[in-house]
C-alpha atoms as a PDB file:
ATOM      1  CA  UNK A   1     177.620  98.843  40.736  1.00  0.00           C
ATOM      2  CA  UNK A   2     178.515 100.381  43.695  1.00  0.00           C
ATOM      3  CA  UNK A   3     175.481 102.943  42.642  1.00  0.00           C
ATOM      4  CA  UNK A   4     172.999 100.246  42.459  1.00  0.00           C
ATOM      5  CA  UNK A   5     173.656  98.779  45.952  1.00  0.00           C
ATOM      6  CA  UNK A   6     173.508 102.041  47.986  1.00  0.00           C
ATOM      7  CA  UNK A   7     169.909 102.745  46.247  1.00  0.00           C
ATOM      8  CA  UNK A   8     168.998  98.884  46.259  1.00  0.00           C
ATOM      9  CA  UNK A   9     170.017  99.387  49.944  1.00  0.00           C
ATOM     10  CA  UNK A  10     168.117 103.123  50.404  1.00  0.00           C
ATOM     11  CA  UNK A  11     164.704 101.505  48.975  1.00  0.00           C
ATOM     12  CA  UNK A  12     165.381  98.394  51.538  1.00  0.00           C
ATOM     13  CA  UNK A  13     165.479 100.691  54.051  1.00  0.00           C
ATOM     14  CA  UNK A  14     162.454 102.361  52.953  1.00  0.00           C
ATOM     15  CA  UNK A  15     160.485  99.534  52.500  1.00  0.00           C
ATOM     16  CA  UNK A  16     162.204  98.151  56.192  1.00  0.00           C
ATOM     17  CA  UNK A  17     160.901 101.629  57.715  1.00  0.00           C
ATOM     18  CA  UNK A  18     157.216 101.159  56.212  1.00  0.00           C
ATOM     19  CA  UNK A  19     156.831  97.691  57.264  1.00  0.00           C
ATOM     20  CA  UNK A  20     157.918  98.402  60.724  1.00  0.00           C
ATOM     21  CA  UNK A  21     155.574 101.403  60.389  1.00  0.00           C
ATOM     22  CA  UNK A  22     152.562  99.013  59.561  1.00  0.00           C
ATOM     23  CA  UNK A  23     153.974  96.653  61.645  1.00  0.00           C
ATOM     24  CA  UNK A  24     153.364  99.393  64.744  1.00  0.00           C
ATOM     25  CA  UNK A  25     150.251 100.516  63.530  1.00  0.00           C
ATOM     26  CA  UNK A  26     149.038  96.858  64.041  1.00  0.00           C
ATOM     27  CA  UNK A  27     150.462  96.528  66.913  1.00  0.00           C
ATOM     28  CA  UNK A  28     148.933  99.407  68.356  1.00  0.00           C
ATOM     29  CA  UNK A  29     145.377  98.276  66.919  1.00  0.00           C
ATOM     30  CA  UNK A  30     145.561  94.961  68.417  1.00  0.00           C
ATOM     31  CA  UNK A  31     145.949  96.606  72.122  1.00  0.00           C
ATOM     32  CA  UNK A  32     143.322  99.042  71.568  1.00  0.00           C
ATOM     33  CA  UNK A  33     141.221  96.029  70.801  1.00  0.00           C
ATOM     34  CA  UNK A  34     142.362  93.594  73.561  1.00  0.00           C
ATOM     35  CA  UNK A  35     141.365  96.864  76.032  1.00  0.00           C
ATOM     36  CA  UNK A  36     138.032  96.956  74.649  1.00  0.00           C
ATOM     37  CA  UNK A  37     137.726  93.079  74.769  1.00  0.00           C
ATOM     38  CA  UNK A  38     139.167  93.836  78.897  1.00  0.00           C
ATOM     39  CA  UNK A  39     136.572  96.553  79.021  1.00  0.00           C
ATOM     40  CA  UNK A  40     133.686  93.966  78.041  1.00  0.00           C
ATOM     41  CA  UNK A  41     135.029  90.905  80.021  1.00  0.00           C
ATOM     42  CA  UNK A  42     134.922  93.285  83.159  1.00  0.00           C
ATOM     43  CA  UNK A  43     131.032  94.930  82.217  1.00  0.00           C
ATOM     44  CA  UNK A  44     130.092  91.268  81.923  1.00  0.00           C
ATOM     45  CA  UNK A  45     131.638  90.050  85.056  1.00  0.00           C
ATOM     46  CA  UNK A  46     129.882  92.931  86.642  1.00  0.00           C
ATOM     47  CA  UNK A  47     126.632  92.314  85.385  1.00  0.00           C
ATOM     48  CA  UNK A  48     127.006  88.401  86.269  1.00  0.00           C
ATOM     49  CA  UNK A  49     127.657  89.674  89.884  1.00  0.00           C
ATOM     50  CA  UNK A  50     124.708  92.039  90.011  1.00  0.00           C
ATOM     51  CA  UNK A  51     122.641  89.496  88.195  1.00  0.00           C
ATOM     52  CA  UNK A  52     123.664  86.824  91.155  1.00  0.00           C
ATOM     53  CA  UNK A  53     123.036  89.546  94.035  1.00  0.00           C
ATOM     54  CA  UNK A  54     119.227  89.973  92.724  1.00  0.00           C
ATOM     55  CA  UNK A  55     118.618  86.368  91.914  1.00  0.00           C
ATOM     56  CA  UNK A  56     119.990  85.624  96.000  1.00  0.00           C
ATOM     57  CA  UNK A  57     117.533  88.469  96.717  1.00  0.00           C
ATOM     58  CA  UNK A  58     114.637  87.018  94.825  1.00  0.00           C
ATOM     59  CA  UNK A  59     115.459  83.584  96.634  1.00  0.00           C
ATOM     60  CA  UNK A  60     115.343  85.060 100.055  1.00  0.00           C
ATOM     61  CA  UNK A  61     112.187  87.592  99.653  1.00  0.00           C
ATOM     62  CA  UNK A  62     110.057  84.301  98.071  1.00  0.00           C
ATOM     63  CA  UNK A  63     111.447  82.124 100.871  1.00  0.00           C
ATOM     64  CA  UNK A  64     110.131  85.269 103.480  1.00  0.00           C
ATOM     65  CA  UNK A  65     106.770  85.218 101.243  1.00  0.00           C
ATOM     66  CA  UNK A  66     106.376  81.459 101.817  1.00  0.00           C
ATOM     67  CA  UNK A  67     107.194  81.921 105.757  1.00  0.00           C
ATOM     68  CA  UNK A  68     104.728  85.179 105.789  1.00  0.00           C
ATOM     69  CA  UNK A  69     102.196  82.808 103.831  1.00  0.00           C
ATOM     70  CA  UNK A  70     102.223  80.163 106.510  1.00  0.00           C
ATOM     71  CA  UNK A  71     101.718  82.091 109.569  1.00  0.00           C
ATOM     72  CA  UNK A  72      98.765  83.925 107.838  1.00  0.00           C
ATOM     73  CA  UNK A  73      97.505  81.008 107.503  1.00  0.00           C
ATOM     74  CA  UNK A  74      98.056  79.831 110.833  1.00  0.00           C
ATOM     75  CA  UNK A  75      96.455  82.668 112.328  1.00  0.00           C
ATOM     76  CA  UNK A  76      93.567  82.209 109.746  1.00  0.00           C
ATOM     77  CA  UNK A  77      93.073  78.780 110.944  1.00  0.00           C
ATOM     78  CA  UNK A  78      92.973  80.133 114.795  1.00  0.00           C
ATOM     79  CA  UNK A  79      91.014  82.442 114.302  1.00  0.00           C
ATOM     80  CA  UNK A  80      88.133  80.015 112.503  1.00  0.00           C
ATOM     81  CA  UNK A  81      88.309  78.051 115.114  1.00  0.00           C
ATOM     82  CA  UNK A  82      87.790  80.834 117.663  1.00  0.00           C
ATOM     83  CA  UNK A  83      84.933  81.747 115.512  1.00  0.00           C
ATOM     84  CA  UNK A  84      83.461  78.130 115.295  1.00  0.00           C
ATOM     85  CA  UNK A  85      83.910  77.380 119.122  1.00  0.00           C
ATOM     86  CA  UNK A  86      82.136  80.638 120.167  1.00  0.00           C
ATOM     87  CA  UNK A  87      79.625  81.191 122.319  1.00  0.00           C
ATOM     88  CA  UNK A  88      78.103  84.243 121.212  1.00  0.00           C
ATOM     89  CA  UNK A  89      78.556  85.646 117.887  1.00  0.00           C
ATOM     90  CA  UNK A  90      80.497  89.183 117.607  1.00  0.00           C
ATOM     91  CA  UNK A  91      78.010  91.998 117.082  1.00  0.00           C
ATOM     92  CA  UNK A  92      78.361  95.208 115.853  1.00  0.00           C
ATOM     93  CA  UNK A  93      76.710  96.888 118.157  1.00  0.00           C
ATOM     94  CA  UNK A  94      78.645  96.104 120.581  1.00  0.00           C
ATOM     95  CA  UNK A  95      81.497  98.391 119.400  1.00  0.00           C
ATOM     96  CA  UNK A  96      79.140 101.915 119.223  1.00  0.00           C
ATOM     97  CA  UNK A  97      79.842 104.628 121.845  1.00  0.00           C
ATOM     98  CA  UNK A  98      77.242 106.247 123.659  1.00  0.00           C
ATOM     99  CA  UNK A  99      75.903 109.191 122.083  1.00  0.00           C
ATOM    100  CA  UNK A 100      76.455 111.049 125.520  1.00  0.00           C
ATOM    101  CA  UNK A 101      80.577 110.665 125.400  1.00  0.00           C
ATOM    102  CA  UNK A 102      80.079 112.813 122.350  1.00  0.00           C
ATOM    103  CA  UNK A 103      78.222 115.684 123.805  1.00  0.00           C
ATOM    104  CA  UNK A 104      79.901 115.862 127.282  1.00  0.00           C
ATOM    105  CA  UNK A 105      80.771 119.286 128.406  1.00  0.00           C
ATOM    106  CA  UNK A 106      78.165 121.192 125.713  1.00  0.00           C
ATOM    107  CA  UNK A 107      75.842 123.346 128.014  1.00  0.00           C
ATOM    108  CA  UNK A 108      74.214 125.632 124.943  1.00  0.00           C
ATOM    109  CA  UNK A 109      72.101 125.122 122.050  1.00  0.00           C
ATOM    110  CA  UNK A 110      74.861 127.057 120.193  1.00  0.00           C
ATOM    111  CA  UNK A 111      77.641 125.000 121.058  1.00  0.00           C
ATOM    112  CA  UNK A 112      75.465 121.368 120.772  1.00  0.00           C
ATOM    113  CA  UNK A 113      74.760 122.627 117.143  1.00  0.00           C
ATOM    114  CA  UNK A 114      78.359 123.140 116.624  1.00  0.00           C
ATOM    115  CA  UNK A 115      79.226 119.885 118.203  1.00  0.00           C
ATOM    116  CA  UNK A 116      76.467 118.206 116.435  1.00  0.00           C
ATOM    117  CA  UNK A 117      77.969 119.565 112.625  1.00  0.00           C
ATOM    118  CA  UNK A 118      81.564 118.729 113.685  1.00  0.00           C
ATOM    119  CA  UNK A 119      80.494 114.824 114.608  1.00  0.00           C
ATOM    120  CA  UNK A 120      78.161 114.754 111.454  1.00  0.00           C
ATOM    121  CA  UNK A 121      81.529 115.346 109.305  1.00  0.00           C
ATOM    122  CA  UNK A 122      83.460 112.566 111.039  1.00  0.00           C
ATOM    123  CA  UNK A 123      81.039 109.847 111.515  1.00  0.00           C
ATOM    124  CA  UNK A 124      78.611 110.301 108.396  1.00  0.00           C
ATOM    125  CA  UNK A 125      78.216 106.964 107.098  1.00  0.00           C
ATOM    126  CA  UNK A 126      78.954 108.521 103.877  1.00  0.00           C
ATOM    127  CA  UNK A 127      82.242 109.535 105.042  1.00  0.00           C
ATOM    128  CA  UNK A 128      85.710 107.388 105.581  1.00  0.00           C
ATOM    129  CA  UNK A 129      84.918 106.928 109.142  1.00  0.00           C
ATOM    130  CA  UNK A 130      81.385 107.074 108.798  1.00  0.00           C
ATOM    131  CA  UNK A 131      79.452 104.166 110.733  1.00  0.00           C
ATOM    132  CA  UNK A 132      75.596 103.520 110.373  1.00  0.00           C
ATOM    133  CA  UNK A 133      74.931 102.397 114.687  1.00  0.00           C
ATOM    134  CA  UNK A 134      77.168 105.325 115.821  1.00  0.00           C
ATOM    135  CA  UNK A 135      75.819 107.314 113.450  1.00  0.00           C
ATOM    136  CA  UNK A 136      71.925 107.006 114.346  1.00  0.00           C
ATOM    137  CA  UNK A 137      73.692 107.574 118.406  1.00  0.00           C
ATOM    138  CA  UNK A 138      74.240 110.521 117.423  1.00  0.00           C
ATOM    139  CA  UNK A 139      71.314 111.866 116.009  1.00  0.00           C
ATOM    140  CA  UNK A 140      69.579 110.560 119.008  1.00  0.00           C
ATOM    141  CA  UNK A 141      71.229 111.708 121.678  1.00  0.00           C
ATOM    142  CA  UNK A 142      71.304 115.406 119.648  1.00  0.00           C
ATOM    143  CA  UNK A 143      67.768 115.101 119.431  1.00  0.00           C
ATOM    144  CA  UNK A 144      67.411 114.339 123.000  1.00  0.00           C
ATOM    145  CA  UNK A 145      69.748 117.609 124.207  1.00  0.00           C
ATOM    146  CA  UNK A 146      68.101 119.758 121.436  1.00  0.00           C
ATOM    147  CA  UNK A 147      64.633 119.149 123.174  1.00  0.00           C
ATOM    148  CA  UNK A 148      66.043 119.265 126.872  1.00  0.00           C
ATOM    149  CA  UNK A 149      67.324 122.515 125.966  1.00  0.00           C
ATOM    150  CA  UNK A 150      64.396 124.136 124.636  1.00  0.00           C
END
């Protein structure tokens, strides 16, 4: 009897030492999960605050838009009026340069050729700069020189 008892009491110790075993092994499974579940619960609270940040962005840029929008049209409004109440309409012509400014300071054919090719490249209407009136300057006051200089 004595027998029976010390291996009834070996196999509860066996069976003690495997359910404490599993018994850790859950343990250890459940705070691997609650650090994930940590791990997640801090992503989100970080995402929350960047989504908050850009949303109080969007707020203030579309607030700035609506401000911007206003003056523009503001100005717009001034400047019809301006427009309306003037005298004299706003000509074109009024803003073309002489065509001597261009060729000041060229005393030979040679150089009012050169000066003629270098102006043709900047103010060709075909050009970025390129202007019709300042344009036909140009040519006349290059035809006038090229004939004074023959």
């Amino acid at each position: 009897m004595a027998k029976d008892l010390t291996c009834q009491g070996n196999v509860d110790m066996l069976e003690f030492d495997d359910r404490q075993k599993e018994l850790e092994k859950a343990w250890g499974d459940l705070l691997k999960e609650k650090r994930e579940v940590e791990a997640r619960t801090n992503a989100l609270k970080q995402q929350e605050l960047q989504f908050q940040l850009k949303w109080d962005m969007l707020i203030r840029e579309t607030q700035r838009l609506s401000e911007d929008k206003k003056r523009f049209e503001l100005k717009k409004r001034f400047f019809d009026e301006v427009a309306a109440n003037s005298a004299s309409p706003i000509r074109e012509e009024e803003n073309i340069v002489s065509g001597e400014m261009f060729f000041s300071g060229v005393s030979t054919a040679k150089a009012l050729k050169k000066r003629y090719k270098d102006l043709s490249k900047i103010y060709h209407p075909d050009g970025e700069s390129g202007d019709n009136a300042t344009f036909a300057e140009i040519n006349r006051e290059y035809q006038d020189l090229k004939e004074s200089m023959n």
